[in-house]
C-alpha atoms as a PDB file:
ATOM      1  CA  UNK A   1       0.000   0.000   0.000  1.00  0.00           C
ATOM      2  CA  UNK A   2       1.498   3.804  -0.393  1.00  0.00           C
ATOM      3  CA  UNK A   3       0.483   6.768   1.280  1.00  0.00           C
ATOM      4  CA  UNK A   4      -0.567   9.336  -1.866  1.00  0.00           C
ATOM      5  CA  UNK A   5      -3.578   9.989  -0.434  1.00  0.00           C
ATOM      6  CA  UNK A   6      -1.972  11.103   3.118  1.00  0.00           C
ATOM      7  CA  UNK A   7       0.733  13.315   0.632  1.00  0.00           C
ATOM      8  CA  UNK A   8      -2.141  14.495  -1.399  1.00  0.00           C
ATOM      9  CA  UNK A   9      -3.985  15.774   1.565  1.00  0.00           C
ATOM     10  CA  UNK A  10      -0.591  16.959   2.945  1.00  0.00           C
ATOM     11  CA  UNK A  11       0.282  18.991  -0.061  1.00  0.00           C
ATOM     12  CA  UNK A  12      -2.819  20.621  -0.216  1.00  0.00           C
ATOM     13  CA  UNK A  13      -2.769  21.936   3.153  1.00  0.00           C
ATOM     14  CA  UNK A  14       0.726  23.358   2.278  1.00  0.00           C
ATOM     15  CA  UNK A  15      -0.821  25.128  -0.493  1.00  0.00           C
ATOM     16  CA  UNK A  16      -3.534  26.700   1.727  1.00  0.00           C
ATOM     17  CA  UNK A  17      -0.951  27.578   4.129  1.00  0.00           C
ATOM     18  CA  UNK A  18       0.952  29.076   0.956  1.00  0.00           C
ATOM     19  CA  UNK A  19      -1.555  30.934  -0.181  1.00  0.00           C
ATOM     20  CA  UNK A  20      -2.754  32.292   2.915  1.00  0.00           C
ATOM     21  CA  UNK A  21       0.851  33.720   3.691  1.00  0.00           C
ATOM     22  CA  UNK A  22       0.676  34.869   0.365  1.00  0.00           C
ATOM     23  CA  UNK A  23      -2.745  36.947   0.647  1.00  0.00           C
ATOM     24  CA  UNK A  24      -1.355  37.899   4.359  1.00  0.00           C
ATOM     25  CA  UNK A  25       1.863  39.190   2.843  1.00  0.00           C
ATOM     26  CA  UNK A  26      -0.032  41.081   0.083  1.00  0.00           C
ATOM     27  CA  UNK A  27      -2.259  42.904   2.862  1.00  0.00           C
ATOM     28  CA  UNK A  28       0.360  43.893   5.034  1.00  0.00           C
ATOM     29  CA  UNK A  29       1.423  45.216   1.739  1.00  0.00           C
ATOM     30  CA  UNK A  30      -1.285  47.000   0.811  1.00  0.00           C
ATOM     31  CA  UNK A  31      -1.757  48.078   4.867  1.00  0.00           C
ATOM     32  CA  UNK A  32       2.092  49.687   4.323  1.00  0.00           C
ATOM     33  CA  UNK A  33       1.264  51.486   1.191  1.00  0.00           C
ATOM     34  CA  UNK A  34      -1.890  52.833   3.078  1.00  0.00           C
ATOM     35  CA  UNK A  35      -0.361  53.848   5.941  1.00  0.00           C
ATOM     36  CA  UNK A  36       2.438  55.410   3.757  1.00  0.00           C
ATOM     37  CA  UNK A  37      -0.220  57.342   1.885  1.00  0.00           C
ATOM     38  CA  UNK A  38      -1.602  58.225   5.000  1.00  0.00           C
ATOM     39  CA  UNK A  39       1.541  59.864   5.994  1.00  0.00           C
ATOM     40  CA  UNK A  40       2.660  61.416   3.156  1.00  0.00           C
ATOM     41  CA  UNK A  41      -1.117  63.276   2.852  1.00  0.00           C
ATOM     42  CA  UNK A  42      -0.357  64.286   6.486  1.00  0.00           C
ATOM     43  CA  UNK A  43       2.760  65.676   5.586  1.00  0.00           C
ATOM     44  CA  UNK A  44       1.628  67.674   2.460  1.00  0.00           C
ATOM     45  CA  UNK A  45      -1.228  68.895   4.806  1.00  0.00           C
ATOM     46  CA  UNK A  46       1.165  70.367   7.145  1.00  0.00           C
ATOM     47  CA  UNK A  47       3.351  71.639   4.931  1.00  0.00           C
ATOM     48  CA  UNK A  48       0.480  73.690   3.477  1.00  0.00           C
ATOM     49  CA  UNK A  49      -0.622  74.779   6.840  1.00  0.00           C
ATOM     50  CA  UNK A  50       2.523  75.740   7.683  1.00  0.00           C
ATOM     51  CA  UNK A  51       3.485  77.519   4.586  1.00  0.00           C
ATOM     52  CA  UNK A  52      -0.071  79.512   5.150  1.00  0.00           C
ATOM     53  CA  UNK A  53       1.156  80.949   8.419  1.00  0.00           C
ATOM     54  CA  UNK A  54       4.690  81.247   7.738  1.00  0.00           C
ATOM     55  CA  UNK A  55       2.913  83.626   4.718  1.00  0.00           C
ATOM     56  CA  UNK A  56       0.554  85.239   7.148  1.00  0.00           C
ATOM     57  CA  UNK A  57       3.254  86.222   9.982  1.00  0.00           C
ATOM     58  CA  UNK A  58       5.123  87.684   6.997  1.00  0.00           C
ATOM     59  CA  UNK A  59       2.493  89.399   5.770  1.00  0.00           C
ATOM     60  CA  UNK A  60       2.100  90.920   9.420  1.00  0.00           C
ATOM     61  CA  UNK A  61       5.640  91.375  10.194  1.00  0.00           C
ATOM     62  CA  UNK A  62       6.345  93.285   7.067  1.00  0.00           C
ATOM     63  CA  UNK A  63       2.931  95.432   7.398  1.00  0.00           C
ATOM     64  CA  UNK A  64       4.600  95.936  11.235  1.00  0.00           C
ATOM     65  CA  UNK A  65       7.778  97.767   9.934  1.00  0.00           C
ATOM     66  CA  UNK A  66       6.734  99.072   6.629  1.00  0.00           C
ATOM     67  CA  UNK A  67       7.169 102.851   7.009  1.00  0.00           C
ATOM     68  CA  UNK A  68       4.787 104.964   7.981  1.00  0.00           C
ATOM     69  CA  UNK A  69       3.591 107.270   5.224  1.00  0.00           C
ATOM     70  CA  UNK A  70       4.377 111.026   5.150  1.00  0.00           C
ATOM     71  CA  UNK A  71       2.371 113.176   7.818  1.00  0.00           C
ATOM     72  CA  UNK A  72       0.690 116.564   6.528  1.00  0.00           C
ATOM     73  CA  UNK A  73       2.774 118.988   4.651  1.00  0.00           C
ATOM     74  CA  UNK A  74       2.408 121.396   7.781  1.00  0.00           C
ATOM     75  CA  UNK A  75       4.225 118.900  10.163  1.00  0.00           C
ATOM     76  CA  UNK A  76       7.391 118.242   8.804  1.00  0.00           C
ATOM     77  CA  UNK A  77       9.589 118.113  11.799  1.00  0.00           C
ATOM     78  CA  UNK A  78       5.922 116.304  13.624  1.00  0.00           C
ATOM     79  CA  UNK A  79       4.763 119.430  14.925  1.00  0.00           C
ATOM     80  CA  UNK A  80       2.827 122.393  13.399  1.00  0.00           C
ATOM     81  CA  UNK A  81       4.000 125.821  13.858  1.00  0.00           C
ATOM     82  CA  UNK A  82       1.370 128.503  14.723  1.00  0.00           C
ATOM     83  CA  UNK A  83       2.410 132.069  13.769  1.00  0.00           C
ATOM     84  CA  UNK A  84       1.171 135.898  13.324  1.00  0.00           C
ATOM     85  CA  UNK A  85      -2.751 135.877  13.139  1.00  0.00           C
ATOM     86  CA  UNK A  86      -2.734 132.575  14.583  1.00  0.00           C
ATOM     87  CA  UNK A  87      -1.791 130.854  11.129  1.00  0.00           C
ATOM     88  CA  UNK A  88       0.515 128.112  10.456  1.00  0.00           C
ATOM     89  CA  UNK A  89       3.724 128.877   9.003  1.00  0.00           C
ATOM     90  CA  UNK A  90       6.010 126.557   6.623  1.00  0.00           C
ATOM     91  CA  UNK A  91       8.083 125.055   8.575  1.00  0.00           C
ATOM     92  CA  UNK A  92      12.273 125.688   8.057  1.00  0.00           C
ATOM     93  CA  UNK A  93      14.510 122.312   6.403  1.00  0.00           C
ATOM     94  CA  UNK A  94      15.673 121.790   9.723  1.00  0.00           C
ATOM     95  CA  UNK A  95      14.065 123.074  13.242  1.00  0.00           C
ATOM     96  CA  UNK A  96      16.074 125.466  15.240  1.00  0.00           C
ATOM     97  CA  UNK A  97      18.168 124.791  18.456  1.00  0.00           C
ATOM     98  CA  UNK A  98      18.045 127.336  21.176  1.00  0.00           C
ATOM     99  CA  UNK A  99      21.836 128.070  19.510  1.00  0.00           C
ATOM    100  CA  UNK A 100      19.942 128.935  15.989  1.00  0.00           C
ATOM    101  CA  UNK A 101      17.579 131.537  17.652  1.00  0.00           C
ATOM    102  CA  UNK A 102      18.350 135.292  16.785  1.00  0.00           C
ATOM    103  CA  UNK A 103      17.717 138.207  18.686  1.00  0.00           C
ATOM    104  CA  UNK A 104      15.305 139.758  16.030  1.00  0.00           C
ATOM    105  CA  UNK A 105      13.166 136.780  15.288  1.00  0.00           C
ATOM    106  CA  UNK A 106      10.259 136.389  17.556  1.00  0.00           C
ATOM    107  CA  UNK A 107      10.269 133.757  21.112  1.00  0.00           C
ATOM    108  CA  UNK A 108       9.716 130.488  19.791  1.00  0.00           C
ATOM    109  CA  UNK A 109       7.589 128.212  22.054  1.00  0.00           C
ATOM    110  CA  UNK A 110       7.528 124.434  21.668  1.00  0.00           C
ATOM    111  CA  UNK A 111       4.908 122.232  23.123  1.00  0.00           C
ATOM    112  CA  UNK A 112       5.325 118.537  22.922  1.00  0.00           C
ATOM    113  CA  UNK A 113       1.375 117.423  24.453  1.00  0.00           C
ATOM    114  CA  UNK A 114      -0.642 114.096  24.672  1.00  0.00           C
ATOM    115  CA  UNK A 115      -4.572 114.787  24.503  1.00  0.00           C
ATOM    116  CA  UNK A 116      -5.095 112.389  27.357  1.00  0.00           C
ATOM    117  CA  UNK A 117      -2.573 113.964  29.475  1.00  0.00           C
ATOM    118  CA  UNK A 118      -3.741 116.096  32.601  1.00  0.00           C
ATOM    119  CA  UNK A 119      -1.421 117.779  33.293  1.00  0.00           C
ATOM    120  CA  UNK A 120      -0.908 118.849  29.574  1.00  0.00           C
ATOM    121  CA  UNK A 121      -4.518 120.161  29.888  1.00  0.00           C
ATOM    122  CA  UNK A 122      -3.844 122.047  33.199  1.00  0.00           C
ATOM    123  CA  UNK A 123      -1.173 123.707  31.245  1.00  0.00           C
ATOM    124  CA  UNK A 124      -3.288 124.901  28.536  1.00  0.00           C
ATOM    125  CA  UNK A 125      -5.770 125.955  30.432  1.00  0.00           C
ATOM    126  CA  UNK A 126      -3.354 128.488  32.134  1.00  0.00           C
ATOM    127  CA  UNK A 127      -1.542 129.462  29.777  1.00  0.00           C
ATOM    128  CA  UNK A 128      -2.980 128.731  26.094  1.00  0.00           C
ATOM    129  CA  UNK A 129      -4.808 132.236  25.619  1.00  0.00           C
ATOM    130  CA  UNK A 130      -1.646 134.202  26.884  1.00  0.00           C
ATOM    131  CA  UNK A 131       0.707 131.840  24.090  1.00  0.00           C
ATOM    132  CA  UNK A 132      -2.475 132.650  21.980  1.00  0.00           C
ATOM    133  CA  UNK A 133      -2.204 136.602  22.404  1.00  0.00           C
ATOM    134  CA  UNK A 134       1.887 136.547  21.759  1.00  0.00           C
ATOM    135  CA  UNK A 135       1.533 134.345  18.937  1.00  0.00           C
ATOM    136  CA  UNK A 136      -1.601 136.321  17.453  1.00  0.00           C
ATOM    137  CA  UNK A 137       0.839 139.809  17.712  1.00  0.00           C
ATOM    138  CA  UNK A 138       3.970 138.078  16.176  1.00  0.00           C
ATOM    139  CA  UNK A 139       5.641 138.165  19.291  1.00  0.00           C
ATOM    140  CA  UNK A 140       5.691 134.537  19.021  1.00  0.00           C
ATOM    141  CA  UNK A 141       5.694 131.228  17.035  1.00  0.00           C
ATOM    142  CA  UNK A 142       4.277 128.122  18.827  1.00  0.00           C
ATOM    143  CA  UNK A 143       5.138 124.622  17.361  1.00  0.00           C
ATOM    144  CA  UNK A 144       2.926 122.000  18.861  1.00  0.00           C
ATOM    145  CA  UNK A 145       3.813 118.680  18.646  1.00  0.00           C
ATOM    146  CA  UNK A 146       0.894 115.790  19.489  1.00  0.00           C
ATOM    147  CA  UNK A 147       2.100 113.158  20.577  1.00  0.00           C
ATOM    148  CA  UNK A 148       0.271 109.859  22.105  1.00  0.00           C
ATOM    149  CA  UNK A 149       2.148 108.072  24.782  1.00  0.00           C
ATOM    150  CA  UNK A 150      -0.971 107.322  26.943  1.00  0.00           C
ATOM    151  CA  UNK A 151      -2.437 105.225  23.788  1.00  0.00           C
ATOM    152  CA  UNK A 152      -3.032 102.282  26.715  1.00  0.00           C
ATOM    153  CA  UNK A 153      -4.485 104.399  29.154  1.00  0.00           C
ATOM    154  CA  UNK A 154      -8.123 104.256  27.654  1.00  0.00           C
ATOM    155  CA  UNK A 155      -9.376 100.752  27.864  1.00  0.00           C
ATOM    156  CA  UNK A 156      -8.320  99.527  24.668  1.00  0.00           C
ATOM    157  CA  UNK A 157      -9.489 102.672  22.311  1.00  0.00           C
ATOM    158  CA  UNK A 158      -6.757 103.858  21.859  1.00  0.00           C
ATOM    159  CA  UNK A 159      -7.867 107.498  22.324  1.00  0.00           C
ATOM    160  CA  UNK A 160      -4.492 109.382  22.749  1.00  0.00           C
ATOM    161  CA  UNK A 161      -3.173 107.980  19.342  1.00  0.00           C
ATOM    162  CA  UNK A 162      -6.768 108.644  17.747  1.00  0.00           C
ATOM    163  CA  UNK A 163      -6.674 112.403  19.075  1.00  0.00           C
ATOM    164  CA  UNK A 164      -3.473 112.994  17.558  1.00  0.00           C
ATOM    165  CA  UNK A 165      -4.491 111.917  14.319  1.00  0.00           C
ATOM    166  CA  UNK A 166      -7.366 113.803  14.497  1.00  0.00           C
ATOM    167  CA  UNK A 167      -5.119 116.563  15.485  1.00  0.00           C
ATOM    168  CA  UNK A 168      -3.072 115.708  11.988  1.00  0.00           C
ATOM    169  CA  UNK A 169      -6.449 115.513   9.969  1.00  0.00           C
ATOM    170  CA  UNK A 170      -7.004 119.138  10.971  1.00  0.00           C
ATOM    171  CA  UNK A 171      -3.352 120.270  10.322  1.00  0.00           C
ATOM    172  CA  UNK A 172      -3.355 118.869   6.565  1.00  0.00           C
ATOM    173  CA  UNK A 173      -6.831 119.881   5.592  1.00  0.00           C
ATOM    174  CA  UNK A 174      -7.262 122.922   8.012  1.00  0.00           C
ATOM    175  CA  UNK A 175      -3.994 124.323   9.404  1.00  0.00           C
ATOM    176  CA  UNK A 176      -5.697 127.898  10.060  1.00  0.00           C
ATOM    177  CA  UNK A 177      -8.131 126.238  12.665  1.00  0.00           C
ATOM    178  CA  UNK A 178      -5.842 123.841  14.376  1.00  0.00           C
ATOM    179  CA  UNK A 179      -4.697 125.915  17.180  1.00  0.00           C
ATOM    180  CA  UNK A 180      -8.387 126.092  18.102  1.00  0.00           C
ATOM    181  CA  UNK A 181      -8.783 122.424  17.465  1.00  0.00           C
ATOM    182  CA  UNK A 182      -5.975 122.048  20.041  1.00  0.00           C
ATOM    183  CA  UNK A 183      -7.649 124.250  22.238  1.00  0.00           C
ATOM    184  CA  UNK A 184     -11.059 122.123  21.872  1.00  0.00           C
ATOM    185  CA  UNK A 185      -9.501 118.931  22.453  1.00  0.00           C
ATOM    186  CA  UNK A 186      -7.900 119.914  25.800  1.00  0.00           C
ATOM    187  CA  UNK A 187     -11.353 121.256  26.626  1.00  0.00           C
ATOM    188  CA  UNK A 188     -13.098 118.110  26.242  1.00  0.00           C
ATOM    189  CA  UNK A 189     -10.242 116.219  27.566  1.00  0.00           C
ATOM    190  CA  UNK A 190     -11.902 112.898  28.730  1.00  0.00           C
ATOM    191  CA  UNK A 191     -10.441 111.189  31.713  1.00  0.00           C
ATOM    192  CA  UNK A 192      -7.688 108.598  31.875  1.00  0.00           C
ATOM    193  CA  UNK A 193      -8.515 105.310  32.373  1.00  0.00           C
ATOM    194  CA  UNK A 194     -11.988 105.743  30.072  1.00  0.00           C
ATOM    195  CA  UNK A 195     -12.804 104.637  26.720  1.00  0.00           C
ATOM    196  CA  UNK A 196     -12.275 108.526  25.954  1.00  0.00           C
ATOM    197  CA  UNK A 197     -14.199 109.674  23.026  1.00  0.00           C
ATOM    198  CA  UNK A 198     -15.964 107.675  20.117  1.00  0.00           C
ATOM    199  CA  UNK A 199     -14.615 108.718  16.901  1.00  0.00           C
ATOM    200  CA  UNK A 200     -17.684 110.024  15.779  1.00  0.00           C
ATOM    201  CA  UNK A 201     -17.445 112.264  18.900  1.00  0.00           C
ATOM    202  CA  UNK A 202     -14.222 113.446  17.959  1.00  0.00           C
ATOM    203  CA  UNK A 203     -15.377 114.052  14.387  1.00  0.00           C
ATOM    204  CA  UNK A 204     -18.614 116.730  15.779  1.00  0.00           C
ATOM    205  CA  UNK A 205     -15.617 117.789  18.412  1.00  0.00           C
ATOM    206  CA  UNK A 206     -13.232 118.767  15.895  1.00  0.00           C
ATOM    207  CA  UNK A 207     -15.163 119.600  12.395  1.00  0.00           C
ATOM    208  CA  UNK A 208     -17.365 121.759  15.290  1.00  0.00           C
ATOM    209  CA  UNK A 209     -14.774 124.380  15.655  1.00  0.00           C
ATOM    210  CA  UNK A 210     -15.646 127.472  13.680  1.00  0.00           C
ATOM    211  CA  UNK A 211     -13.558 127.803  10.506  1.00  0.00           C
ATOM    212  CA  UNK A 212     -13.161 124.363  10.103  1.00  0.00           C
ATOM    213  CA  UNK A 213     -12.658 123.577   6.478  1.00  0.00           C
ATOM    214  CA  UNK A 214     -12.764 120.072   4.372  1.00  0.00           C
ATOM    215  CA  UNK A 215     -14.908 118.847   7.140  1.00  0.00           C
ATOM    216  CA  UNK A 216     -15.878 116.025   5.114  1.00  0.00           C
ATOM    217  CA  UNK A 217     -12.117 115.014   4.031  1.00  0.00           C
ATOM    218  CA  UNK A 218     -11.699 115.453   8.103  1.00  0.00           C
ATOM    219  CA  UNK A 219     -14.365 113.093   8.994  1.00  0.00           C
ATOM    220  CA  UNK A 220     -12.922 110.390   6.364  1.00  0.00           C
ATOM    221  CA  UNK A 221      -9.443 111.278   7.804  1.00  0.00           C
ATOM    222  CA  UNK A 222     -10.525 110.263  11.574  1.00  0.00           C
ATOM    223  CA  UNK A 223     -12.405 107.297  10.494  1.00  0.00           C
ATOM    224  CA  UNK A 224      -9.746 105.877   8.322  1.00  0.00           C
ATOM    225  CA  UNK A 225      -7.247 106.951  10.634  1.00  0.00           C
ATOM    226  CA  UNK A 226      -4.999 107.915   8.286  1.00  0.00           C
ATOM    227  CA  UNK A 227      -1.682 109.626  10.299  1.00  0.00           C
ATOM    228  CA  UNK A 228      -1.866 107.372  13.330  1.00  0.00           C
ATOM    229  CA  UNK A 229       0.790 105.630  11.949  1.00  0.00           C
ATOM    230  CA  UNK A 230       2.796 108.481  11.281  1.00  0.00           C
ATOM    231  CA  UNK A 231       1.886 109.349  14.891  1.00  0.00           C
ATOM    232  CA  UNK A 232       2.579 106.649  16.465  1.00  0.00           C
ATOM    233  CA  UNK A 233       6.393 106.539  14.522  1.00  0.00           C
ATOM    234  CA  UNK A 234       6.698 110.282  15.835  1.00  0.00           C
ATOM    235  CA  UNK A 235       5.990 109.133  19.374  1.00  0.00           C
ATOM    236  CA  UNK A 236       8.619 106.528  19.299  1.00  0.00           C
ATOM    237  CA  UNK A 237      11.246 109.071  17.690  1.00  0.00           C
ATOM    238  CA  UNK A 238      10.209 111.232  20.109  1.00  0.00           C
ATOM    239  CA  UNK A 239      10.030 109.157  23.566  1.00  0.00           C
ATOM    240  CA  UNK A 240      13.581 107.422  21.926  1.00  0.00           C
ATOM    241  CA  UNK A 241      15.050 111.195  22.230  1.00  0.00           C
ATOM    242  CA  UNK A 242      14.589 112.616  18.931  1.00  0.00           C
ATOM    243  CA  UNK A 243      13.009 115.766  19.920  1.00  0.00           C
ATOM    244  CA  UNK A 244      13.423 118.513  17.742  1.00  0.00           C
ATOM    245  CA  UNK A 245      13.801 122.443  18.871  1.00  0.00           C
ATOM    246  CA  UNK A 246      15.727 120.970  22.097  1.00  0.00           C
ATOM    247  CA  UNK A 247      18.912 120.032  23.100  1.00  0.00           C
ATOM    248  CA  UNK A 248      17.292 117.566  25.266  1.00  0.00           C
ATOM    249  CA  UNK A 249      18.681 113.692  24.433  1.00  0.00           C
ATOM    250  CA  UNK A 250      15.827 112.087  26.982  1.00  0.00           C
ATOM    251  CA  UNK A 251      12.391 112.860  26.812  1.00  0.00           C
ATOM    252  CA  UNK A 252      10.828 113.568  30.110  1.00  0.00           C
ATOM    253  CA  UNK A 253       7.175 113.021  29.012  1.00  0.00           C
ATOM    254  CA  UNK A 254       3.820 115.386  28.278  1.00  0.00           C
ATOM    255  CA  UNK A 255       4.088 118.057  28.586  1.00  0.00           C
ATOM    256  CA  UNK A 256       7.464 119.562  27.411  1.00  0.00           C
ATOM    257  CA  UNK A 257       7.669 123.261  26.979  1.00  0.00           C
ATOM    258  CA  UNK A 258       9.910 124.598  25.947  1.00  0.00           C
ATOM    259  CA  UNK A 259      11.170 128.451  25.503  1.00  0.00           C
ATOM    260  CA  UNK A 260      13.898 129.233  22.795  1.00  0.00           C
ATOM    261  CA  UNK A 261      14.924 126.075  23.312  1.00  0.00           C
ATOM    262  CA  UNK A 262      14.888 126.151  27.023  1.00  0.00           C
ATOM    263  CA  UNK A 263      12.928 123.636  28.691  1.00  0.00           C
ATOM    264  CA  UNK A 264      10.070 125.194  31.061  1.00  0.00           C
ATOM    265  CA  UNK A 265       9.941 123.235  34.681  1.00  0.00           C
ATOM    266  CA  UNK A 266       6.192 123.086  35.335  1.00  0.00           C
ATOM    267  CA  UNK A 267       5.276 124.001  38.704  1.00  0.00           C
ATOM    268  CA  UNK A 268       2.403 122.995  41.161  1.00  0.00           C
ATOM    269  CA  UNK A 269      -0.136 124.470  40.452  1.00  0.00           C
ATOM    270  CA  UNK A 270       0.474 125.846  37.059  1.00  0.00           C
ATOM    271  CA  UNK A 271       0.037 129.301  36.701  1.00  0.00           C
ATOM    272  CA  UNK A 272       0.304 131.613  34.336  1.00  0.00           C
ATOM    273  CA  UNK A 273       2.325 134.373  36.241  1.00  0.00           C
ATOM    274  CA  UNK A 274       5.124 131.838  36.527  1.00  0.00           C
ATOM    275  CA  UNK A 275       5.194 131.124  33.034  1.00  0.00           C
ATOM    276  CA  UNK A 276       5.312 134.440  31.860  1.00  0.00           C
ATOM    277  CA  UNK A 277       8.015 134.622  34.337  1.00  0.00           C
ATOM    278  CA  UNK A 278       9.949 132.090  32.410  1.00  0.00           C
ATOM    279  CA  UNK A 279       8.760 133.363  29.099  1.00  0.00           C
ATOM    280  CA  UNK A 280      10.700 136.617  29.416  1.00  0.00           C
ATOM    281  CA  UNK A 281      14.158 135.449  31.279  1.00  0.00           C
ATOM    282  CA  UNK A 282      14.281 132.613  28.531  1.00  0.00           C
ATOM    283  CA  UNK A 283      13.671 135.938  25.582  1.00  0.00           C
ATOM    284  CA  UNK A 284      16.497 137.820  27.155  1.00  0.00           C
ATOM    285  CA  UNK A 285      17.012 140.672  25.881  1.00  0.00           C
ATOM    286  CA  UNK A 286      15.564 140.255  22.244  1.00  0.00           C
ATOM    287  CA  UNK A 287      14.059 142.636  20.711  1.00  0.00           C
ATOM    288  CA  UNK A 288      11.017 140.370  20.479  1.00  0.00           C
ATOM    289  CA  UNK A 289      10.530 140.174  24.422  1.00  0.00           C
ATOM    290  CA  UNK A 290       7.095 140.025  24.939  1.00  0.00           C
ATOM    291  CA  UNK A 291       5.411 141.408  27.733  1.00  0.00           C
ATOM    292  CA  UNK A 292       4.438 139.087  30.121  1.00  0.00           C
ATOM    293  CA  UNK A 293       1.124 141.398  31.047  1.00  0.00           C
ATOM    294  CA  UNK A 294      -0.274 140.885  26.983  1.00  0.00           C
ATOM    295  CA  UNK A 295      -4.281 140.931  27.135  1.00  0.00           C
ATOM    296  CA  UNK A 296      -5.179 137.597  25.668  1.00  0.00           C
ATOM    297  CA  UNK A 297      -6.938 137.502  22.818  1.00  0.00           C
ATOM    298  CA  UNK A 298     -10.040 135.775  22.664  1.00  0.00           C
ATOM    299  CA  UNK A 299     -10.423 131.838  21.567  1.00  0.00           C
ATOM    300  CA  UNK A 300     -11.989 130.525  18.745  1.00  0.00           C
ATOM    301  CA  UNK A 301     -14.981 128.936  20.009  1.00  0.00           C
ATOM    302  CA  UNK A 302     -15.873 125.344  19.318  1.00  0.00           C
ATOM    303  CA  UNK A 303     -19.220 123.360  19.683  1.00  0.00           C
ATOM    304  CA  UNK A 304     -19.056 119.497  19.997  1.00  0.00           C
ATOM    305  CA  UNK A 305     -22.090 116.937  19.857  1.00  0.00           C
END
């Protein structure tokens, strides 16, 4: 007798055995290319998400330090400078240095001032109609600089940077008006520490001052907030101890006056006999000294909603 049938049946079960490995091997296979596919989609997924923020922070970081764009013609050195009849005047190449300042040219007066600042608004209240009435007679130039280095001090609104472009607005599109614009933004100071105001307060607050022109390009100016850039770049030049008509190399915050270059040490309380005080020693004996009894001329008025 053989054994074929016992081989037979043994042969077969070594080709089942065959063939399973064989379909095993093939889905492990498969299960390998899958799981490769898997990856690789994974991978070309992140890459993609990671090239689309790489592009976005670049976009940001390059918006961050583009330069700001040019501020109003009347603001060349960041501040505008007020002259005879209360009107701006064109501003020199370079701004003088208490060294530059000859006896026959009339007391120049430099205010560096933050519309949220309190004591900036104490100072104008004392003294802004008695720079007015010097100013108004030639006797004096006034450059004001706005600056906003309270920007966090009104709950996110960012109302000291927004004032100071408003400020700009009026300087570009209105220069005659803005030292009465100045004046009405001191005068409806809002607190520190508040939202300050809306910008559609600020536009009634500032187009609301009587002469106003180009209210409409003013209004559009505010909204779109179109120098705060420029303002804020100022601020930093400014606060980093580029401060132009002083010899000062640190600056010591809002607000500096200054006198022919000399810097004016507020007292407590401000008053305006003091300053007129300081306003003659620091003319000398120019021909220009201005009198420190001058009747102030009156403000331009200004209604605000």
């Amino acid at each position: 007798m053989t054994n074929r049938p016992e081989g037979d049946a043994r042969a077969a079960r070594n080709e089942r055995r065959e063939a399973a490995r064989q379909r095993a091997q093939r889905a492990r296979t498969q299960q390998k290319r899958r799981q490769r596919g898997t990856r690789l989609g994974l991978q070309i997924g992140l890459g993609v998400v990671l090239l689309a923020a790489v592009a976005v922070v670049t976009l940001v970081l390059v918006d961050s330090v583009k330069p700001a764009g040019p501020g109003p013609s009347t603001m060349s050195q960041g501040g505008i400078t007020i002259g005879e009849g209360l009107r701006p005047v064109r501003a020199s190449s370079s701004s003088p240095t208490p060294d530059a300042t000859d006896a026959s040219d009339p007391v120049r007066i430099t205010m560096y001032v933050d519309y949220l600042c309190d004591t900036c608004a104490q100072f104008e209240d004392a003294n802004s109609e008695y720079i007015a009435s010097l100013v108004d007679s030639g006797a004096a130039t006034v450059d004001i600089h706005p600056v906003a280095v309270l920007t966090n001090r009104s709950q996110g609104t960012k109302y000291s940077l927004r004032a100071a472009n408003a400020a700009a607005c009026v300087a570009d599109r209105s220069p005659d008006q803005f030292y009465a614009v100045n004046q009405a933004l001191f005068a409806r100071q809002p607190d520190q520490g508040t939202s300050g105001l809306t910008d559609a307060q600020l536009e009634r607050l500032v187009t609301g001052v009587d002469g106003v022109q180009d209210a409409a390009a003013i209004r559009d100016c505010i909204q779109d907030q179109t120098y705060a850039k420029w303002v804020d770049e100022r601020t930093a030049d400014v606060t980093g101890g580029d401060i132009p008509g002083s010899s000062l190399d640190e600056f010591p915050g809002p607000p500096l006056v200054l006198v022919n270059g000399k810097q004016y040490e507020l007292t407590a309380p401000i008053t305006n006999d003091d300053f007129r005080t300081f306003v003659v020693s620091a003319a000398g004996a120019s021909d220009a000294t201005p009198s420190p009894t001058a009747t102030p001329t009156p403000s331009a008025s200004a209604s605000a909603g």
